[in-house]
N, C-alpha and C. Protein backbone atom coordinates (compact mmCIF):
# COMPACT_ATOMS: atom_id res chain seq x y z
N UNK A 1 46.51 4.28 60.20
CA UNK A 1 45.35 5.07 59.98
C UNK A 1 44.30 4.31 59.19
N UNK A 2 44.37 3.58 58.23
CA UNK A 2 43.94 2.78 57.52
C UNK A 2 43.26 1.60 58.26
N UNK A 3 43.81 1.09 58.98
CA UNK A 3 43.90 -0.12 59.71
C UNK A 3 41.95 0.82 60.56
N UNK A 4 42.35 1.33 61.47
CA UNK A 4 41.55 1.87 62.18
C UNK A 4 40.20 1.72 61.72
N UNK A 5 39.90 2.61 60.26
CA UNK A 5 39.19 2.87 59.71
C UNK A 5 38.21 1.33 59.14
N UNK A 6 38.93 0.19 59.01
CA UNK A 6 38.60 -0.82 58.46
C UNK A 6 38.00 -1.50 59.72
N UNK A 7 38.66 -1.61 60.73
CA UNK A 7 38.09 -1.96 62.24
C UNK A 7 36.86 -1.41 62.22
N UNK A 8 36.61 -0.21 62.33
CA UNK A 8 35.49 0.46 62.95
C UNK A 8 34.37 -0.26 61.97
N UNK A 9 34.43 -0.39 60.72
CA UNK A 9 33.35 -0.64 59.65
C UNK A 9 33.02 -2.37 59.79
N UNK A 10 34.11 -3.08 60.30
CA UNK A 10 33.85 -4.23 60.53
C UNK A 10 33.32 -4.38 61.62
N UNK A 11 33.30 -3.69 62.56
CA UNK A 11 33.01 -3.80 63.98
C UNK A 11 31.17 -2.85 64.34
N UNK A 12 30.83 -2.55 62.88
CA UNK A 12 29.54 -2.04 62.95
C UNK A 12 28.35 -3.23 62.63
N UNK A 13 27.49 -3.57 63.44
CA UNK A 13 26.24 -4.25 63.65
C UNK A 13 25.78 -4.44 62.31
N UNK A 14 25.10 -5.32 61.79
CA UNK A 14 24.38 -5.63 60.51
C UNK A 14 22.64 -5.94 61.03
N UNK A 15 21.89 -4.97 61.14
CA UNK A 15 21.03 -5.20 61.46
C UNK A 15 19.56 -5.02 60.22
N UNK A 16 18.77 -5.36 60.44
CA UNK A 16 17.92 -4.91 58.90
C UNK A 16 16.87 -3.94 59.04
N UNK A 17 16.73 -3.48 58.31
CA UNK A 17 16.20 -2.39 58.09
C UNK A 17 14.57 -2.18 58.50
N UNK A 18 14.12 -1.29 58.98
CA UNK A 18 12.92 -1.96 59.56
C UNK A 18 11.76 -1.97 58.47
N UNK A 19 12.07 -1.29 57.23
CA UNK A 19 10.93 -1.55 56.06
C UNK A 19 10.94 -3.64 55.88
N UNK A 20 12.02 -3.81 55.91
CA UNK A 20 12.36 -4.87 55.73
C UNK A 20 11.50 -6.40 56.48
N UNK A 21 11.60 -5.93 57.75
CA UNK A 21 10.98 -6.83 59.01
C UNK A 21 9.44 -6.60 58.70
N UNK A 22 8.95 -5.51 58.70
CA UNK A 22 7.28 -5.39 58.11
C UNK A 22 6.98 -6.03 56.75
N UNK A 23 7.69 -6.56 55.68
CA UNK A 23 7.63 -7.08 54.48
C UNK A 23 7.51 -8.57 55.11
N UNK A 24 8.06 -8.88 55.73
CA UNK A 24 7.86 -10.54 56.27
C UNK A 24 6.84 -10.89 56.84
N UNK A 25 6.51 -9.66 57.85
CA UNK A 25 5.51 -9.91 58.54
C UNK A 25 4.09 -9.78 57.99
N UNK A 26 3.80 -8.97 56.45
CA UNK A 26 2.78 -8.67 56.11
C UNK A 26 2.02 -9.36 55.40
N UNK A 27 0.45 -10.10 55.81
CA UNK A 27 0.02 -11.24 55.38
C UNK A 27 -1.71 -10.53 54.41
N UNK A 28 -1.45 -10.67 53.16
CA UNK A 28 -3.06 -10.10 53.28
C UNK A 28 -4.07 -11.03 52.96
N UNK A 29 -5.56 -10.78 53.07
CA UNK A 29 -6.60 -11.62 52.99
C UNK A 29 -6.58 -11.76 52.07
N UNK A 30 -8.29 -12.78 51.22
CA UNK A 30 -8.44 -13.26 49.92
C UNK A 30 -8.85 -12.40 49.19
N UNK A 31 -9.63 -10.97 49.93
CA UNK A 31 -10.05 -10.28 48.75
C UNK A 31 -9.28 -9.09 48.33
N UNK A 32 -8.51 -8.78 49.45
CA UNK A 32 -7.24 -8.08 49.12
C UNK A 32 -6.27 -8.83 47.56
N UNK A 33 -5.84 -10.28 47.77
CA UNK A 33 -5.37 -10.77 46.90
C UNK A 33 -6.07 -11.07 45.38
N UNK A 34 -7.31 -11.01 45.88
CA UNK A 34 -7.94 -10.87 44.37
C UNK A 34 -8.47 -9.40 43.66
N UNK A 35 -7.82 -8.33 44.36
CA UNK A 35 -7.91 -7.24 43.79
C UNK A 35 -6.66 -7.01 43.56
N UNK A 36 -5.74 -7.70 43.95
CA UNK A 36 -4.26 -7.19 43.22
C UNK A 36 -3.35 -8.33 42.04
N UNK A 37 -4.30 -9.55 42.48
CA UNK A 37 -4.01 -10.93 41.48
C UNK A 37 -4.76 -10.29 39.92
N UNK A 38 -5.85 -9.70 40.26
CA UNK A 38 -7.44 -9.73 39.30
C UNK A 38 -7.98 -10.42 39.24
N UNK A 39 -9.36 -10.99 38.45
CA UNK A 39 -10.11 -11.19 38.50
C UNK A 39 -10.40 -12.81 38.56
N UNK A 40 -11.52 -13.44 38.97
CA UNK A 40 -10.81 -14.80 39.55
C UNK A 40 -11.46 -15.46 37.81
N UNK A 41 -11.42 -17.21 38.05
CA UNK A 41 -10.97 -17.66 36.40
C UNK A 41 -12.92 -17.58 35.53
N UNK A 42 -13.35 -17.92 36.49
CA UNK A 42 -15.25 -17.54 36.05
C UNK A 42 -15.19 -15.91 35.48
N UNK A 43 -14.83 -15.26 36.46
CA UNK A 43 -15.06 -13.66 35.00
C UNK A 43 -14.14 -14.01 34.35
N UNK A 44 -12.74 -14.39 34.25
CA UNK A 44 -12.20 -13.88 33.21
C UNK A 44 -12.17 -14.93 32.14
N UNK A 45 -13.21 -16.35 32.01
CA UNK A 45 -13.89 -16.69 31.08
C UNK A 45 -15.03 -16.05 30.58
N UNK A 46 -15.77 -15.23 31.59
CA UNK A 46 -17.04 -14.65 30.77
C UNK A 46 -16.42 -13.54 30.10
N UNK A 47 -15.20 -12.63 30.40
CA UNK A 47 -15.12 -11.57 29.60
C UNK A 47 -14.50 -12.18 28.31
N UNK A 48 -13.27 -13.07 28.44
CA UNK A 48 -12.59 -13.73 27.30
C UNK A 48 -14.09 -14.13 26.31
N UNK A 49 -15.12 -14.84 26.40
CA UNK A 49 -16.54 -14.81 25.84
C UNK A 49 -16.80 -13.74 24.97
N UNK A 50 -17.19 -12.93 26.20
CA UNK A 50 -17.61 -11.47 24.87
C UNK A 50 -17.06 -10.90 24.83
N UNK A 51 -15.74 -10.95 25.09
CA UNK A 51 -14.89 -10.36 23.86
C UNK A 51 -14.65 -11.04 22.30
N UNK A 52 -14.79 -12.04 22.41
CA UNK A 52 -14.82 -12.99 21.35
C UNK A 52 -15.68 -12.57 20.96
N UNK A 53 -17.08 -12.48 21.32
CA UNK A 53 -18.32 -12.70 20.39
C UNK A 53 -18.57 -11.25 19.69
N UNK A 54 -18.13 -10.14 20.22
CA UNK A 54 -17.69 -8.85 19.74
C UNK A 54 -16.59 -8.87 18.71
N UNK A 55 -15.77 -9.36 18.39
CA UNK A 55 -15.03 -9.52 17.52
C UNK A 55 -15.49 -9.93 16.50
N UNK A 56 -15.92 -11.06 17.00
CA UNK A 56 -16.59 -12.36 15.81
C UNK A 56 -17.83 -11.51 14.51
N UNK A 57 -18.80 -10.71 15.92
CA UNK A 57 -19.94 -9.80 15.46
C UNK A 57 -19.34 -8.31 14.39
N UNK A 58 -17.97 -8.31 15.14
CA UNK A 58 -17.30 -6.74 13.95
C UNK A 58 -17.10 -7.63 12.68
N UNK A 59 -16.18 -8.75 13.23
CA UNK A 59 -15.38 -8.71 11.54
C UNK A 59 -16.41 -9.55 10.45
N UNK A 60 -17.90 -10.07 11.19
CA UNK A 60 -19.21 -9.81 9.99
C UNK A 60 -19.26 -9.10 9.24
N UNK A 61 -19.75 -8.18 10.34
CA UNK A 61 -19.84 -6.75 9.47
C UNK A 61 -19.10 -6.07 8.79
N UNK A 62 -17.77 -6.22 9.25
CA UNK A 62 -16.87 -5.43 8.20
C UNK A 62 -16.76 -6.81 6.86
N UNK A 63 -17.20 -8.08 7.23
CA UNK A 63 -17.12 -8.67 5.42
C UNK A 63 -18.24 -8.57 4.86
N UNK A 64 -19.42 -8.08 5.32
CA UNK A 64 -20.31 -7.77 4.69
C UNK A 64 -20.30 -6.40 4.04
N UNK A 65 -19.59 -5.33 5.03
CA UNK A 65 -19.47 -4.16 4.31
C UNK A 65 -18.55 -3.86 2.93
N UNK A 66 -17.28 -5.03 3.45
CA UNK A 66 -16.25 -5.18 1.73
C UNK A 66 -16.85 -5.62 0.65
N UNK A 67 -17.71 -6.97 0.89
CA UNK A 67 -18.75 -7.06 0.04
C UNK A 67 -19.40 -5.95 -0.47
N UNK A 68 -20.62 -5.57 0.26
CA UNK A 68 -21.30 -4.40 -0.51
C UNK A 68 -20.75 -3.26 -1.58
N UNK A 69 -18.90 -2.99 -0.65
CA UNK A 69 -18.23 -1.93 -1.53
C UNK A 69 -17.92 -2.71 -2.67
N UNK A 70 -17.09 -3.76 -2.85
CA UNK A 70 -16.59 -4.74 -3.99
C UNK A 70 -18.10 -4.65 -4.68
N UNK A 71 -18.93 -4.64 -4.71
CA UNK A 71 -19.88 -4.96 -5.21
C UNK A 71 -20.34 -3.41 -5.80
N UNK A 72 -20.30 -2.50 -5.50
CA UNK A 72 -20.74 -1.24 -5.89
C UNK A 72 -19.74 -1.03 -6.96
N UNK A 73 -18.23 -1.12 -6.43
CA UNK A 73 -17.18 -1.17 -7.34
C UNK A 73 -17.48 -1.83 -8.68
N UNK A 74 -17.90 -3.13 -8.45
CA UNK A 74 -18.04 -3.79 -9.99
C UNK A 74 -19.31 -3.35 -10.73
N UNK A 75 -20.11 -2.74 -9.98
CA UNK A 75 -21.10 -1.95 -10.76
C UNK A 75 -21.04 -0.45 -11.40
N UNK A 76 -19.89 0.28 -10.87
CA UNK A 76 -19.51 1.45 -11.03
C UNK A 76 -17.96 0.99 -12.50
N UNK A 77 -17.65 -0.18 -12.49
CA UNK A 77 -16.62 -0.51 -13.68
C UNK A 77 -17.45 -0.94 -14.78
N UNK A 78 -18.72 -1.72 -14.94
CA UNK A 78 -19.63 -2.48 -15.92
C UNK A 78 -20.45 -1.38 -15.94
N UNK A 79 -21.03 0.11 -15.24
CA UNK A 79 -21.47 0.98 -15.62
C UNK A 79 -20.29 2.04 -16.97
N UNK A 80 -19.23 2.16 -16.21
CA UNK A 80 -18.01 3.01 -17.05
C UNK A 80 -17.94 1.90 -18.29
N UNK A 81 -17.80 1.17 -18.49
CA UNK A 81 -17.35 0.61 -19.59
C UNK A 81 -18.91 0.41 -20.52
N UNK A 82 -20.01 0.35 -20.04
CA UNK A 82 -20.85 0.55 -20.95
C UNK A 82 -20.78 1.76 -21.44
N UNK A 83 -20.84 2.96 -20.99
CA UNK A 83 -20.59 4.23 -21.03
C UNK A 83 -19.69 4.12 -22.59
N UNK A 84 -18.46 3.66 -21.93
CA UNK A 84 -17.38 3.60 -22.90
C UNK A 84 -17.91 3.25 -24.56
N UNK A 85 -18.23 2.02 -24.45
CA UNK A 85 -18.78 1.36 -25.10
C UNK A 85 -20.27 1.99 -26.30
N UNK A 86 -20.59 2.64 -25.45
CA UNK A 86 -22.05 3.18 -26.57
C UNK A 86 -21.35 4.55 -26.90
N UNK A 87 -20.49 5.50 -26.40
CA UNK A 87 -19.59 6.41 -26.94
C UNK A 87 -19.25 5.78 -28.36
N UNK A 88 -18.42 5.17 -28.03
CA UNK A 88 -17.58 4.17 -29.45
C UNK A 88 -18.91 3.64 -30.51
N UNK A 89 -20.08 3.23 -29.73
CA UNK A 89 -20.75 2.75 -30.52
C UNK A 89 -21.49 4.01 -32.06
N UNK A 90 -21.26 4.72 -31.16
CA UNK A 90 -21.45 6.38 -32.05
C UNK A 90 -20.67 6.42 -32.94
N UNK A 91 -19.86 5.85 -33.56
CA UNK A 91 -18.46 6.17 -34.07
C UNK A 91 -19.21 5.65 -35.71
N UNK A 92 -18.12 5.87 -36.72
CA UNK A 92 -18.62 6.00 -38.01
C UNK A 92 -19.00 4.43 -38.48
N UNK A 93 -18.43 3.43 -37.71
CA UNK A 93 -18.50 2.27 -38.05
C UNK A 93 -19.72 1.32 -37.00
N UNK A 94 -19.80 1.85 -35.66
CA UNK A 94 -20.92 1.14 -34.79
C UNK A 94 -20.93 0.07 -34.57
N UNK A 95 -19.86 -0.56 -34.19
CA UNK A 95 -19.13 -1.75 -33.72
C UNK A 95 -19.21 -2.33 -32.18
N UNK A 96 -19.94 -2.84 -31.81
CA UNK A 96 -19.90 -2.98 -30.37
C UNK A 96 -18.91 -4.18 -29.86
N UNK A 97 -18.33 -4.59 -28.96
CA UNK A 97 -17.58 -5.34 -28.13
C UNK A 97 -17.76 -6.52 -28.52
N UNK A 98 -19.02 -7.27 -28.77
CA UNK A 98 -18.83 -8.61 -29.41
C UNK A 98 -18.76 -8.80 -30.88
N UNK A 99 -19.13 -7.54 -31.73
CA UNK A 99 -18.54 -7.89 -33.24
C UNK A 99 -17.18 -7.94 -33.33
N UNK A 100 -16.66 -6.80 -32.46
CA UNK A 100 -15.26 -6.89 -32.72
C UNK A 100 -14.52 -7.79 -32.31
N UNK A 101 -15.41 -8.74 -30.91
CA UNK A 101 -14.61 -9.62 -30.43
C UNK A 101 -14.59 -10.96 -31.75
N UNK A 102 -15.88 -11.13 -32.82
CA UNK A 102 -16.21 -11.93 -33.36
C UNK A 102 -15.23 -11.84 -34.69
N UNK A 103 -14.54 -10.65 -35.02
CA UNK A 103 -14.02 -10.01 -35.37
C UNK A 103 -12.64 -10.84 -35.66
N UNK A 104 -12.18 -10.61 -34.45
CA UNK A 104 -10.85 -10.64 -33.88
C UNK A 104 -10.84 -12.10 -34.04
N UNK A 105 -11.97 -12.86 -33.71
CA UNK A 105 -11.75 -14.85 -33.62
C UNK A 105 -11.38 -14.81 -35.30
N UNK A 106 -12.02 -14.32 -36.06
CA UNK A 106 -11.75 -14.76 -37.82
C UNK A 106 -10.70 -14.14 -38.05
N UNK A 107 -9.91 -13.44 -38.00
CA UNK A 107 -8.54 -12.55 -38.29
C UNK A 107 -7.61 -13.32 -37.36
N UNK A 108 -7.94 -14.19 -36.38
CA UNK A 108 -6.68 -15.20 -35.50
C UNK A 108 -7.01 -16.88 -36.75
N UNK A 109 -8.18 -16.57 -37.12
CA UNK A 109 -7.98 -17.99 -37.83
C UNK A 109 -8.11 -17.50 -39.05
N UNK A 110 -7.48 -16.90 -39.64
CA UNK A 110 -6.91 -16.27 -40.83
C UNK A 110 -5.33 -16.62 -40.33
N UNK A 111 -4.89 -16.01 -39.38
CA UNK A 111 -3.35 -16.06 -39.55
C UNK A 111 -3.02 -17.55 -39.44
N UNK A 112 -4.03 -18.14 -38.57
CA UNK A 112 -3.61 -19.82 -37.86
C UNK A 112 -3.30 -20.52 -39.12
N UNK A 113 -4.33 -20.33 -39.94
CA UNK A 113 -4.63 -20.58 -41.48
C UNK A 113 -3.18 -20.32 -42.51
N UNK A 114 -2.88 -19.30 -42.58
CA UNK A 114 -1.43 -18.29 -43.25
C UNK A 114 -0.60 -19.69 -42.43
N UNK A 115 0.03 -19.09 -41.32
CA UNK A 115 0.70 -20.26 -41.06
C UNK A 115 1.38 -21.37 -40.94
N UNK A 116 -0.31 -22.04 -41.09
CA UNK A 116 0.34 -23.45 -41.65
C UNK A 116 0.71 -23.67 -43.05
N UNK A 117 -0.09 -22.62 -43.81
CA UNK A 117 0.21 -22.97 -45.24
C UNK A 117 1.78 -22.47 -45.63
N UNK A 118 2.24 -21.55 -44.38
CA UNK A 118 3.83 -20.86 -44.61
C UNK A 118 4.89 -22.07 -44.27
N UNK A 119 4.67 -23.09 -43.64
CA UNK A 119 5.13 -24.36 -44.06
C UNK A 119 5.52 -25.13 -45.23
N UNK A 120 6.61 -25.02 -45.43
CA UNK A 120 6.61 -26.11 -47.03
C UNK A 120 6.98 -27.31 -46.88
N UNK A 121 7.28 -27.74 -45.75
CA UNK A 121 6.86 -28.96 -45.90
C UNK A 121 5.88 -30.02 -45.54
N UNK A 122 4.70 -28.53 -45.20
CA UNK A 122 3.64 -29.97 -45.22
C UNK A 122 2.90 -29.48 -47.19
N UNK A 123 3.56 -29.34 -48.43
CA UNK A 123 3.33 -29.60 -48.94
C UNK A 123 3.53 -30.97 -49.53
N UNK A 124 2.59 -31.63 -50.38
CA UNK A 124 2.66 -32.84 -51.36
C UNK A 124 4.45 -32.35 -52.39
N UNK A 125 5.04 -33.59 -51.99
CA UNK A 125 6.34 -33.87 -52.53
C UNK A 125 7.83 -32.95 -52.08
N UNK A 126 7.81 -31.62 -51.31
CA UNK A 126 8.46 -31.03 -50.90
C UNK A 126 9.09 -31.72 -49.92
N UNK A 127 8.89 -32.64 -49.03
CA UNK A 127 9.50 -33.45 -47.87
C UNK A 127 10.50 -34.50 -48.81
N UNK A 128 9.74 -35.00 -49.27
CA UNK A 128 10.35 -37.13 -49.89
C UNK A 128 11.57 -36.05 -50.51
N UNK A 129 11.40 -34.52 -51.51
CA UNK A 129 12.52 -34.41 -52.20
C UNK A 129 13.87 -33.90 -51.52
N UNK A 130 13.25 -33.32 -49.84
CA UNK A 130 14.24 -33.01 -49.34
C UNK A 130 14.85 -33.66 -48.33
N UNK A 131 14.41 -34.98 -48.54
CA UNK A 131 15.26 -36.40 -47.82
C UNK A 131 15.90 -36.81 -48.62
N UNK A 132 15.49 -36.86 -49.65
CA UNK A 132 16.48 -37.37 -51.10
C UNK A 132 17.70 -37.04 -50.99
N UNK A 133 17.46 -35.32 -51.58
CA UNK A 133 18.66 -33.96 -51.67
C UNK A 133 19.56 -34.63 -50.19
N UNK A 134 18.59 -34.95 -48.69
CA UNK A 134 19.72 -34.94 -47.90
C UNK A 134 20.87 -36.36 -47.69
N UNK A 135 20.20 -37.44 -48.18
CA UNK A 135 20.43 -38.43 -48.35
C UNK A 135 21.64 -38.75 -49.15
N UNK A 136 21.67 -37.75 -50.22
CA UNK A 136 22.54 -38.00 -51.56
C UNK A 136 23.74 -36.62 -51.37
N UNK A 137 23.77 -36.12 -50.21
CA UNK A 137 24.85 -35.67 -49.64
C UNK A 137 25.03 -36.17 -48.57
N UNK A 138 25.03 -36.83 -47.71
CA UNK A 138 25.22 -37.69 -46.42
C UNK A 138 26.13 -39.06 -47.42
N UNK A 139 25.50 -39.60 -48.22
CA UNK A 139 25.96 -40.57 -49.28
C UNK A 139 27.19 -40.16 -49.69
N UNK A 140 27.18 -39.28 -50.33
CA UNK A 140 28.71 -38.33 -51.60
C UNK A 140 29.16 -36.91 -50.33
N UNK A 141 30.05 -37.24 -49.67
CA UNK A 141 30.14 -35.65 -48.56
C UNK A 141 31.41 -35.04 -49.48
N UNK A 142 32.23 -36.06 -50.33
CA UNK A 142 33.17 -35.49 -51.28
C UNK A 142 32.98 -34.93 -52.55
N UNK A 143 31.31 -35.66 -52.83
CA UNK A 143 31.73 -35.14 -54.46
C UNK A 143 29.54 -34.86 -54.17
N UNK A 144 29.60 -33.39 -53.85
CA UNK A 144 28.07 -33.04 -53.68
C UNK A 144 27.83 -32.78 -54.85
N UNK A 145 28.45 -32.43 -55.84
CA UNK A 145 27.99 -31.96 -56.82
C UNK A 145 26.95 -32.87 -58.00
N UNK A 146 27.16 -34.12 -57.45
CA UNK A 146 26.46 -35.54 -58.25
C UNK A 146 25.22 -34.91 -57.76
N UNK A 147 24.58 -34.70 -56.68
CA UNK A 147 23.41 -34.72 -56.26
C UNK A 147 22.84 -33.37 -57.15
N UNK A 148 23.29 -32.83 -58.52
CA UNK A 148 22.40 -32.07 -59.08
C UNK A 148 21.17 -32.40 -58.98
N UNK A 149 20.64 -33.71 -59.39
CA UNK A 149 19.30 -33.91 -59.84
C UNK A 149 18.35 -34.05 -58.72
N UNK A 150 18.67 -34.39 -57.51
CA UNK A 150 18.04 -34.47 -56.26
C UNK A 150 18.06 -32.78 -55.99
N UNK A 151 18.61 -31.93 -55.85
CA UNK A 151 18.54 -30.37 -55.68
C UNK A 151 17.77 -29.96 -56.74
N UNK A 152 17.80 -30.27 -58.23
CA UNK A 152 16.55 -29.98 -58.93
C UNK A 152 15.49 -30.44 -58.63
N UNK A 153 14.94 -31.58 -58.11
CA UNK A 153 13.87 -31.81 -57.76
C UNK A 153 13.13 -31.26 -56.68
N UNK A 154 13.97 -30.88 -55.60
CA UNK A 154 13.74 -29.79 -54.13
C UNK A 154 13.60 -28.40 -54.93
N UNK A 155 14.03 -28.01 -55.52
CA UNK A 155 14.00 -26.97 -56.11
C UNK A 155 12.57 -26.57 -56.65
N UNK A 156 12.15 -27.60 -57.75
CA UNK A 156 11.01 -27.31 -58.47
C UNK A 156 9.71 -27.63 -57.38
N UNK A 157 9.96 -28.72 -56.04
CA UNK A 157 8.96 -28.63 -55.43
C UNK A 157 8.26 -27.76 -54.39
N UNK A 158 9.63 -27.00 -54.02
CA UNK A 158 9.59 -26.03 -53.30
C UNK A 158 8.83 -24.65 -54.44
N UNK A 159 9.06 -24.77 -55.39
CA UNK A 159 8.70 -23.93 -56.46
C UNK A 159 6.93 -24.03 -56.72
N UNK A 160 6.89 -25.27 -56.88
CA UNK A 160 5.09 -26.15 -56.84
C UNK A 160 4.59 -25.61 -55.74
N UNK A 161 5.18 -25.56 -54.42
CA UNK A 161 4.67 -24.91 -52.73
C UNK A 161 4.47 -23.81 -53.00
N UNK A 162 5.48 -22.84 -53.69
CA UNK A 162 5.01 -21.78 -53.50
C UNK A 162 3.82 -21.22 -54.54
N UNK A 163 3.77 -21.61 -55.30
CA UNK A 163 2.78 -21.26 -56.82
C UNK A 163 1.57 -21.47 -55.59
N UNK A 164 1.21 -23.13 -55.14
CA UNK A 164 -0.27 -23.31 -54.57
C UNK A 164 -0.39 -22.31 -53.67
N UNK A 165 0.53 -21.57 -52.68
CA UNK A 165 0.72 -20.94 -51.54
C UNK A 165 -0.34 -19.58 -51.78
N UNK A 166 0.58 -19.31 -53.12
CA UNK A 166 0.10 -18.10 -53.42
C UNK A 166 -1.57 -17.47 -54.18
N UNK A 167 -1.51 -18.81 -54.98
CA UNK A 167 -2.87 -19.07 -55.30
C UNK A 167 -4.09 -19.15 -54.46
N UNK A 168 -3.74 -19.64 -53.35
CA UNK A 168 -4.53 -19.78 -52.07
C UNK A 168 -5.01 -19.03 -51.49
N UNK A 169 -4.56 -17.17 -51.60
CA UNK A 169 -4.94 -16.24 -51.50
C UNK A 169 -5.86 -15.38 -52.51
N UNK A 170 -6.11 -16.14 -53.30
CA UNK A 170 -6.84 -15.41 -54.97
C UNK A 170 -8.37 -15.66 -54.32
C-alpha cells in the first residue's frame, strides 16, 4: 500500500508554475527602471545639495539663537546679582562686593602672615639649638641624660620664639 502511494508521487510531472515562466520572460524599459531604481545620480546630487544647504542654514540659526538665549541668561544672572547686591548694600554696614572682596585679600594675608610666624624654626637660634639637642643624642643613645645643657638651650630658645611670637601681635 505504501509502495503504491510513493510510485504515483514519483511518477507525477515537475512542471513550473506558470507565474514562474512570465518572471523570465518579463523585460522592462529605462523609464520603467528608473521609477522603480529612483532617481538617476544628477538629481540625487542636486537634492543631497539642498539638503545640505538646509541643514547647514538651520543649525546657523539655531547657534545664533543659543547665543542670543546664553546671552539674555547672563544678563538676567549680572541683573539678579546686582539686585542682590544693592539689597545687602542697604544693610547696617554698606559693604559692596569689592570691599569685601578687598577685605577678604588682608584677612588671607593676615593668616599667611600668623603662619609663618607659627613656625619656630624659622626663628633666630631655635634651629642650630635643635641640631645640637639632636646631635648630642644620636652621639650618647645610652646615656641622654648628659645632653641636659643642649635641651636647656632648645628650651630657652623655643621660649625666646615664643615671647617675639607673641609680641608681634601687640
Amino acid at each position: 500500500m505504501g509502495a503504491a502511494a510513493s510510485k504515483q508521487s514519483a511518477a507525477a510531472p515537475t512542471t513550473p508554475a506558470p507565474e514562474d515562466k512570465q518572471a523570465h520572460h518579463l523585460q522592462l524599459d529605462k523609464t520603467s527602471l528608473d521609477k522603480v531604481e529612483g532617481p538617476d545620480a544628477t538629481r540625487q546630487v542636486t537634492l543631497d545639495t539642498s539638503i545640505q544647504a538646509k541643514i547647514k542654514s538651520e543649525l546657523e540659526r539655531l547657534r545664533k539663537e543659543e547665543a542670543e538665549v546664553r546671552g539674555e541668561i547672563q544678563k538676567a544672572i549680572e541683573k539678579e546679582n546686582l539686585a542682590r547686591e544693592a539689597k545687602y548694600t542697604g544693610a547696617s554696614e554698606g559693604k559692596n562686593s569689592n570691599v569685601l572682596r578687598q577685605e577678604l585679600d588682608q584677612l588671607r594675608g593676615k593668616i599667611d602672615k600668623y603662619n609663618k610666624q607659627r613656625d619656630v624654626s624659622n626663628y633666630p637660634g631655635v634651629k642650630e639649638a635643635q641640631e645640637a639637642l639632636v646631635k648630642c643624642y644620636r652621639d650618647k643613645p645610652e646615656r641622654t641624660l648628659d645632653c641636659w645643657k643642649q635641651a636647656d638651650d632648645f628650651k630657652q630658645a623655643v621660649a625666646n620664639a615664643e615671647k617675639h611670637f607673641i609680641s608681634s601681635f601687640s
